[in-house]
Each structure stands twice: as structure tokens, then as C-alpha cells.
N, C-alpha and C. Protein backbone atom coordinates (compact mmCIF):
# COMPACT_ATOMS: atom_id res chain seq x y z
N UNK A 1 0.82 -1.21 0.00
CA UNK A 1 0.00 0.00 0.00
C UNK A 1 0.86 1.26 0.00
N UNK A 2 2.16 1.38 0.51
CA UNK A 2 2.89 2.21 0.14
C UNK A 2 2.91 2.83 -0.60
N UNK A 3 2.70 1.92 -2.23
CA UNK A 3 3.07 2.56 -3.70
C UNK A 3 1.84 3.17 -3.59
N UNK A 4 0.86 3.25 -3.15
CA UNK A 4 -0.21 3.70 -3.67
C UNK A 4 -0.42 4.90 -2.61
N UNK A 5 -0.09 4.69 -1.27
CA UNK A 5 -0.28 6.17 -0.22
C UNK A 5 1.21 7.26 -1.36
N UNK A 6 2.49 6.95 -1.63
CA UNK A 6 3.05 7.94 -2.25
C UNK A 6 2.68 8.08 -3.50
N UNK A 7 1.73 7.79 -4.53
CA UNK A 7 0.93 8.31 -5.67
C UNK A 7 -0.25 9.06 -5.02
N UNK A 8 -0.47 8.72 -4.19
CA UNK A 8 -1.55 10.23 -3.48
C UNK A 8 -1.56 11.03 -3.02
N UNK A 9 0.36 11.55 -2.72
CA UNK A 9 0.78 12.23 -1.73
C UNK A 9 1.59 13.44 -3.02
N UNK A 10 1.62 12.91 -4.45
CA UNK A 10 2.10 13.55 -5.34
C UNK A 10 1.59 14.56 -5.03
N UNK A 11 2.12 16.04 -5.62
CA UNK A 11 1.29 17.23 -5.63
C UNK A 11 0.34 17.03 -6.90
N UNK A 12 -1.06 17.88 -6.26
CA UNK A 12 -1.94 17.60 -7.76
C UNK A 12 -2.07 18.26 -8.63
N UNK A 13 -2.04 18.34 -10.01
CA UNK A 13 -2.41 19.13 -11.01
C UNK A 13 -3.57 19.07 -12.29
N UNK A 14 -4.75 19.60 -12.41
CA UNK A 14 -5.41 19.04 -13.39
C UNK A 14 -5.21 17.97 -14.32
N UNK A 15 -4.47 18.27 -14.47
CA UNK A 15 -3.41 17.94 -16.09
C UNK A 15 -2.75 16.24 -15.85
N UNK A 16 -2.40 15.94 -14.60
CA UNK A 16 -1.81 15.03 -14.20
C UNK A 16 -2.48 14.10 -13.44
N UNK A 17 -1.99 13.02 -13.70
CA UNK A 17 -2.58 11.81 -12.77
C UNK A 17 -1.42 11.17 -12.56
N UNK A 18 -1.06 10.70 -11.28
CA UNK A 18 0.14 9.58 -10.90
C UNK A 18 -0.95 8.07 -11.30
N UNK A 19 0.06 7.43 -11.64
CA UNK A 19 -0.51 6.16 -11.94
C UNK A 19 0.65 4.83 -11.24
N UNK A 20 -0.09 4.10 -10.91
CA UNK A 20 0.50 2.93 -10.35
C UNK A 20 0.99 2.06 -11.52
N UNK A 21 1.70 1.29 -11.68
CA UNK A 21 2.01 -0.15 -12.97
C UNK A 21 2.28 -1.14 -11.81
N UNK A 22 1.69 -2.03 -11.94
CA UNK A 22 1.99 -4.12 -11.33
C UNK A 22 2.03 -4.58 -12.76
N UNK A 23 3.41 -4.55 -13.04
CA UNK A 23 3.71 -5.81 -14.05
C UNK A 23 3.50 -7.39 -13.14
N UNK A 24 3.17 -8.06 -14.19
CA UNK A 24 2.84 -9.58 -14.01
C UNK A 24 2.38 -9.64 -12.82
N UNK A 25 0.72 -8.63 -12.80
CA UNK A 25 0.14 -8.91 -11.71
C UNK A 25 -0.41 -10.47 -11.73
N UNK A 26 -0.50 -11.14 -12.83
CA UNK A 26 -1.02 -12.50 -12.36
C UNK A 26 -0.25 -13.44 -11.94
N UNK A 27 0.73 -12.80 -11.77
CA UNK A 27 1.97 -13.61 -10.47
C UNK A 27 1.59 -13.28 -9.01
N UNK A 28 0.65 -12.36 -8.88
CA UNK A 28 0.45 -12.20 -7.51
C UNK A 28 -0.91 -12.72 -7.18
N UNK A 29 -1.81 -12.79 -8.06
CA UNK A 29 -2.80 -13.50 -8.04
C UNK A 29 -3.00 -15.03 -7.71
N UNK A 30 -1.69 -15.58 -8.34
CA UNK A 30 -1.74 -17.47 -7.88
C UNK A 30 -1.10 -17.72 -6.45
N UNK A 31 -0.56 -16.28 -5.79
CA UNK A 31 0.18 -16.33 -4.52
C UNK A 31 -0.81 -17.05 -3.55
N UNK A 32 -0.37 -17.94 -2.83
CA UNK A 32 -1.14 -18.29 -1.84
C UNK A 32 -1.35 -17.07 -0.83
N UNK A 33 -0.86 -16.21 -0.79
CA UNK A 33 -0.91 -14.66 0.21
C UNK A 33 -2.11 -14.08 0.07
N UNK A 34 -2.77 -14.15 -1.38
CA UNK A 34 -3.02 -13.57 -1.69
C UNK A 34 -3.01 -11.67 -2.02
N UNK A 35 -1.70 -11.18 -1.80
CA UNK A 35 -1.72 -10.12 -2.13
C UNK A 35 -2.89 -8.90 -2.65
N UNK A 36 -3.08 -9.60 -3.56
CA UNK A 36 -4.16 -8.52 -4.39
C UNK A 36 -5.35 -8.19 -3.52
N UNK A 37 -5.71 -8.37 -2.50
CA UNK A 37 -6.86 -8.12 -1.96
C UNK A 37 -6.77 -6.61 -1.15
N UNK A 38 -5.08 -6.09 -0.99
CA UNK A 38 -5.76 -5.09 -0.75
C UNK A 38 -5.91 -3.51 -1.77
N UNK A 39 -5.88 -4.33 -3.50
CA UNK A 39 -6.22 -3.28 -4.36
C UNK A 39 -7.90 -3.22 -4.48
N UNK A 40 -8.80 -4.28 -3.76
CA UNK A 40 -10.39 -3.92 -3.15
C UNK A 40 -10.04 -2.42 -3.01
N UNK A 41 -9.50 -2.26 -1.79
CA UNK A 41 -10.11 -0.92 -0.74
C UNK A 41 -9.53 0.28 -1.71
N UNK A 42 -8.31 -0.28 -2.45
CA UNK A 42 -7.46 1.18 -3.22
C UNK A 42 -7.98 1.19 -4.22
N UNK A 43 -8.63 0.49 -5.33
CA UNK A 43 -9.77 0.72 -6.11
C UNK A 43 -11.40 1.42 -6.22
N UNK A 44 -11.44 0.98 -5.02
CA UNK A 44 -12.76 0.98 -4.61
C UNK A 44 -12.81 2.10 -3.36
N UNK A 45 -12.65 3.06 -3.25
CA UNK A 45 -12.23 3.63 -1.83
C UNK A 45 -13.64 3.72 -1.06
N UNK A 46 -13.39 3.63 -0.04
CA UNK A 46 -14.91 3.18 1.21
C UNK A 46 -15.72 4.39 1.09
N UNK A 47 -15.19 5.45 0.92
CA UNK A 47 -15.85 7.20 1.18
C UNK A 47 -16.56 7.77 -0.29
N UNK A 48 -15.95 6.81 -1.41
CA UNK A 48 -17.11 6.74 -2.32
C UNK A 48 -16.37 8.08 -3.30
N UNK A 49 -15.74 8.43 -3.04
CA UNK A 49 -15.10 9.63 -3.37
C UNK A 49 -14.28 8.73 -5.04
N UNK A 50 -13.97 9.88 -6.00
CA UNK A 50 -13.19 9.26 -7.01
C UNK A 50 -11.94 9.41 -7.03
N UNK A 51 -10.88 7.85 -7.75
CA UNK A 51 -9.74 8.09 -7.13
C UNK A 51 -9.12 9.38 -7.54
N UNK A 52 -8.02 8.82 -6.71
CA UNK A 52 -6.91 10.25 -6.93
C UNK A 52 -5.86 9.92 -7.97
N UNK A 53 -5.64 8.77 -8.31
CA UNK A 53 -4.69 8.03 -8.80
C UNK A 53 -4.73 6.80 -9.78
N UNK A 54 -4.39 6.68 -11.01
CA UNK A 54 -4.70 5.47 -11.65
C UNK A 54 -4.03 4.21 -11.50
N UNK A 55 -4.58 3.41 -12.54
CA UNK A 55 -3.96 2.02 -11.71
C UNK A 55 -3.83 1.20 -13.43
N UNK A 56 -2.99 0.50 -13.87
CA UNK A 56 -2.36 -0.18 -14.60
C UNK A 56 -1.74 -1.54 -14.21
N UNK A 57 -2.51 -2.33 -14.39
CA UNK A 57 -2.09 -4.04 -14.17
C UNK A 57 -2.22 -4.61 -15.31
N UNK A 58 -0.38 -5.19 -15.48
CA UNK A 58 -0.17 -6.11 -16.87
C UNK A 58 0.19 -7.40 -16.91
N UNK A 59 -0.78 -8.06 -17.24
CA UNK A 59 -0.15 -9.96 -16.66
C UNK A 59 -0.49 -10.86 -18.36
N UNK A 60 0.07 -11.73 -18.26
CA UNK A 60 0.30 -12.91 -18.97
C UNK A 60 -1.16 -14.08 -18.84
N UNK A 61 -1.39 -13.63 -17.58
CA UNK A 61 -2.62 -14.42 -17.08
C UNK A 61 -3.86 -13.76 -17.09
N UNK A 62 -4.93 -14.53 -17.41
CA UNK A 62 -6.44 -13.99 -16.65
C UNK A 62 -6.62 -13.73 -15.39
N UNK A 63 -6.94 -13.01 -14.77
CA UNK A 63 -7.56 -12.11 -13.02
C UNK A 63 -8.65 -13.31 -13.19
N UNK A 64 -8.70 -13.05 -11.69
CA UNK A 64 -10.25 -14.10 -11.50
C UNK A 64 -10.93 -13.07 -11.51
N UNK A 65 -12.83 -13.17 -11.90
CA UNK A 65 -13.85 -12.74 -12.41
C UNK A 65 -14.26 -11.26 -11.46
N UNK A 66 -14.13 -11.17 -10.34
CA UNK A 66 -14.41 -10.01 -9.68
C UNK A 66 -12.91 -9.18 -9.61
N UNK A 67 -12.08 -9.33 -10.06
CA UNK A 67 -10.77 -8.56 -10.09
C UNK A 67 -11.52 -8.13 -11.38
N UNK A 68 -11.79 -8.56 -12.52
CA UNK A 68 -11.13 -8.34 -14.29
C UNK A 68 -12.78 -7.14 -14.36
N UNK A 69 -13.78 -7.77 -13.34
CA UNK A 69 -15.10 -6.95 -13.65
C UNK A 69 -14.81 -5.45 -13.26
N UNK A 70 -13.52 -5.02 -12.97
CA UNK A 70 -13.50 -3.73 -12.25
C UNK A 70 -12.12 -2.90 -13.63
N UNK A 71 -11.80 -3.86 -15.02
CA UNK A 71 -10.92 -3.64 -15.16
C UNK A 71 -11.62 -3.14 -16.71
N UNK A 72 -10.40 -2.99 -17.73
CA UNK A 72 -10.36 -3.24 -19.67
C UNK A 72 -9.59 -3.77 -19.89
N UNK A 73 -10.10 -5.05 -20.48
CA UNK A 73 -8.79 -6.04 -20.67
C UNK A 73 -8.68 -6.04 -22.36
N UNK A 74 -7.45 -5.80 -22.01
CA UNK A 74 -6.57 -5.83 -23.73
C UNK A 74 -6.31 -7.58 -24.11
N UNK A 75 -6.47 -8.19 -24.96
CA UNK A 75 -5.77 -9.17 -25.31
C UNK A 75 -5.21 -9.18 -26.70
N UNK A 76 -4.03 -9.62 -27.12
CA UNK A 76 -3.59 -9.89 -28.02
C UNK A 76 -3.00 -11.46 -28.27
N UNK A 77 -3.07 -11.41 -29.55
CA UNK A 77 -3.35 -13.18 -29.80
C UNK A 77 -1.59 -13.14 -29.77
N UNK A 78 -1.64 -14.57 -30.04
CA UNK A 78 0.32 -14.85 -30.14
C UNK A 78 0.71 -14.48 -31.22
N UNK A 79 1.98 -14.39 -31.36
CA UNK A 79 2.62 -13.74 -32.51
C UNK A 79 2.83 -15.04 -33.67
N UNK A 80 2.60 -14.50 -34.85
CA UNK A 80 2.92 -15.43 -35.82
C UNK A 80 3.94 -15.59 -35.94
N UNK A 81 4.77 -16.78 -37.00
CA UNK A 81 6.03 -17.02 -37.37
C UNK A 81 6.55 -15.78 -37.96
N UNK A 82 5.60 -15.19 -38.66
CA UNK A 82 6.34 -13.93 -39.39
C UNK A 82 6.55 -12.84 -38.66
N UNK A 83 5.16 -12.66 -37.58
CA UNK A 83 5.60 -11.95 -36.92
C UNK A 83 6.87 -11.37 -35.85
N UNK A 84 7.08 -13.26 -35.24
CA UNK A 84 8.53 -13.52 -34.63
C UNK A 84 9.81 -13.33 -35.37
N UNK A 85 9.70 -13.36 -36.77
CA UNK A 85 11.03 -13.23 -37.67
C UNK A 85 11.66 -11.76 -37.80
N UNK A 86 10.13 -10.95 -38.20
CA UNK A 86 10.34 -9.88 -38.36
C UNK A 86 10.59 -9.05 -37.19
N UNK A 87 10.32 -8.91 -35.88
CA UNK A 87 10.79 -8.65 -34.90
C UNK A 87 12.21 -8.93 -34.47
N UNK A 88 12.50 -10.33 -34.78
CA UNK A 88 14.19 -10.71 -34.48
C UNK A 88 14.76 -9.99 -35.58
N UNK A 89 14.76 -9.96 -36.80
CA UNK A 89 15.34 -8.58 -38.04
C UNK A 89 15.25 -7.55 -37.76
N UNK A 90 14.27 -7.29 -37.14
CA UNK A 90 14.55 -5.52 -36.91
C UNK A 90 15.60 -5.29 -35.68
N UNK A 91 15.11 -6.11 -34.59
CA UNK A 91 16.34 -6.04 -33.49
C UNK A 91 17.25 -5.82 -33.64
N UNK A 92 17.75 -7.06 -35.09
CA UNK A 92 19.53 -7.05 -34.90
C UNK A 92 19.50 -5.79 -36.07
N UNK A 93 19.22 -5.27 -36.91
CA UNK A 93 19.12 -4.09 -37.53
C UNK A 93 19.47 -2.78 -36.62
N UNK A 94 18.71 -2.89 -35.47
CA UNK A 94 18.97 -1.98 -34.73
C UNK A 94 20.17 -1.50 -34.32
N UNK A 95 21.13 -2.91 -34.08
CA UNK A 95 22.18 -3.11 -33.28
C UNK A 95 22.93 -2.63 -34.40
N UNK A 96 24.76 -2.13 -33.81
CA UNK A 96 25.76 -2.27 -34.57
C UNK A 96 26.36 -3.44 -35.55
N UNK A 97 26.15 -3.78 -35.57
CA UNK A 97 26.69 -5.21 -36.30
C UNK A 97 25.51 -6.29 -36.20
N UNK A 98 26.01 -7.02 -37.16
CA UNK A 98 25.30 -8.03 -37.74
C UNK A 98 25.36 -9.84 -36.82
N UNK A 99 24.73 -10.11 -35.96
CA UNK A 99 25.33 -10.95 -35.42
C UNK A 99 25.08 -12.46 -35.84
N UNK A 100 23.48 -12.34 -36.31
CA UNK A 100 22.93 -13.39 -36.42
C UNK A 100 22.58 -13.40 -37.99
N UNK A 101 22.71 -14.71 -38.80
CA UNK A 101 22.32 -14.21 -40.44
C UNK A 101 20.55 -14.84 -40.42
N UNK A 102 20.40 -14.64 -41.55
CA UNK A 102 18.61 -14.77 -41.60
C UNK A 102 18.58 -16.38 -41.13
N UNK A 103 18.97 -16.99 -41.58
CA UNK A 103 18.65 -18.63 -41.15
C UNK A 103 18.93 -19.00 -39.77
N UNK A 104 19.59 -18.26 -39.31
CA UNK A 104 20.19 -18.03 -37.62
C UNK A 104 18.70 -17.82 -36.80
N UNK A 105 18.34 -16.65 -37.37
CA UNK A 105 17.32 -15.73 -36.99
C UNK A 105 16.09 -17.39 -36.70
N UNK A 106 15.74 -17.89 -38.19
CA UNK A 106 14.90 -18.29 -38.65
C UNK A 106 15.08 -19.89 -37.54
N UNK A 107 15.99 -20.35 -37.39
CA UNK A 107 16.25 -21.68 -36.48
C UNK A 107 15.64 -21.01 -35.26
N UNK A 108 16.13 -20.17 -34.65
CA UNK A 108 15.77 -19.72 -33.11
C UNK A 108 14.26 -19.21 -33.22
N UNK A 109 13.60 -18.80 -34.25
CA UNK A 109 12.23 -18.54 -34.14
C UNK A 109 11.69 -20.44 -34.33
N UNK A 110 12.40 -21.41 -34.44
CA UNK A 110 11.96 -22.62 -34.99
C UNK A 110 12.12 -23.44 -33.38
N UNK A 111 13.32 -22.64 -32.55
CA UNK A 111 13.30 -22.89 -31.16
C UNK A 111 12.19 -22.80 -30.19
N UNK A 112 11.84 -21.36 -30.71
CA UNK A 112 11.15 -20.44 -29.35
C UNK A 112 9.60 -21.32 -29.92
N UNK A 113 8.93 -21.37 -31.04
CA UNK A 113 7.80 -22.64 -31.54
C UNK A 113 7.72 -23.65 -30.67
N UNK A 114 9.08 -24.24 -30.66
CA UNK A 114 8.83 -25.84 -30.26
C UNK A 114 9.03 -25.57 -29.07
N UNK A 115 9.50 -24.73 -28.05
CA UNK A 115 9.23 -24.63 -26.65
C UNK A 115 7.90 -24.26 -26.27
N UNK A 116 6.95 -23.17 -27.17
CA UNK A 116 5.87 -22.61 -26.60
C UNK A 116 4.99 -24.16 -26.80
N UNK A 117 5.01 -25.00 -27.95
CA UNK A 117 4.21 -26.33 -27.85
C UNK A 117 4.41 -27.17 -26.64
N UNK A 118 5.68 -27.06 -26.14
CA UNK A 118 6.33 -27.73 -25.38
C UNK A 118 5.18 -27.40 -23.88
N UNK A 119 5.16 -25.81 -23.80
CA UNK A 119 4.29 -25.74 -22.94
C UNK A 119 2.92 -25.57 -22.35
N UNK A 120 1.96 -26.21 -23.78
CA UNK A 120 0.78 -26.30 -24.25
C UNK A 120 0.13 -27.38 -23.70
């Protein structure tokens, strides 16, 4: 609750909103701790009042049904083969030098395939 009492403690300006980010909040969701229960009260504040502060949660996973009903969930499908190729080309494009040649590229997108089946 910390992160969220110093995003309310920001100074305020029309113009501005502090916003919270939980990457791979659905790592905190399978916690037996359950963690997430106390973004209830910081979502939802008891006094009914609107927040002060936004909130951004990005996971790999689905929220269970009363977390996701309070949310907008983005999904995007998996990336195609082409899509994975063309992403590893532009990377090394980016870079100084040339490290990997296209068939290089094209084996390790033939890797990262047979691992994601792997974990299907």
C-alpha cells in the first residue's frame, strides 16, 4: 500500500494523474498470500469519493472474475512465425553489427515454436 499512499501524496495538477504499474500482476494472483486483496479498498475507496490516482495491471494471465469486472482487458493473440522473424530482423538491424544471419534468426524462431508447444 505504500506505492499507492506515495501516488496520493504527489502534488496535484489538473493535467496530471500519478498512476501505479503491477507488471505480471497474475503472479500475484496465484500467490497463496493472496496479495491482491488489498487493491479492493485502493480501487474501490470506502468514502465513495473518485480516485486520486490510476492504476495499470499487466499480466500474462487472466484475473479471477471479480478482479477483471473492475478492469479493460486488452488481449492480443500470439505472434505469428512472421511476426517472430520480423521482430528478431529488426532487433539485430537496430544493433551495430550483424550478429545473427537470416537462417540463424529463422532456427531460433523454430526454437522459441517448439518450446511454446512444449508448454501447451
Amino acid at each position: 500500500t505504500r506505492v499507492f499512499d506515495k501516488a496520493e501524496q504527489r502534488p496535484t495538477d489538473q493535467h496530471i494523474l500519478p498512476v501505479v504499474v503491477f507488471d505480471e500482476i497474475g503472479l500475484a494472483e496465484v500467490s497463496p498470500a493472496n496479495p491482491l486483496k488489498v487493491l479492493h479498498g485502493k480501487l474501490e475507496p470506502p468514502d465513495g469519493n473518485p480516485l486520486k490516482i490510476g492504476f495499470v495491471g499487466i499480466s500474462n494471465f487472466l484475473l479471477d472474475a471479480a478482479k477483471m469486472n473492475r478492469a479493460i482487458q486488452l488481449s492480443r493473440p500470439d505472434p505469428t512465425r512472421e511476426d517472430l522473424l520480423e521482430t528478431a530482423i529488426s532487433i539485430q538491424e537496430a544493433t551495430a553489427e550483424k550478429v545473427m544471419s537470416k537462417e540463424e534468426l529463422e532456427e531460433m524462431v523454430d526454437a522459441y515454436e517448439k518450446y511454446q508447444r512444449h508448454l501447451a
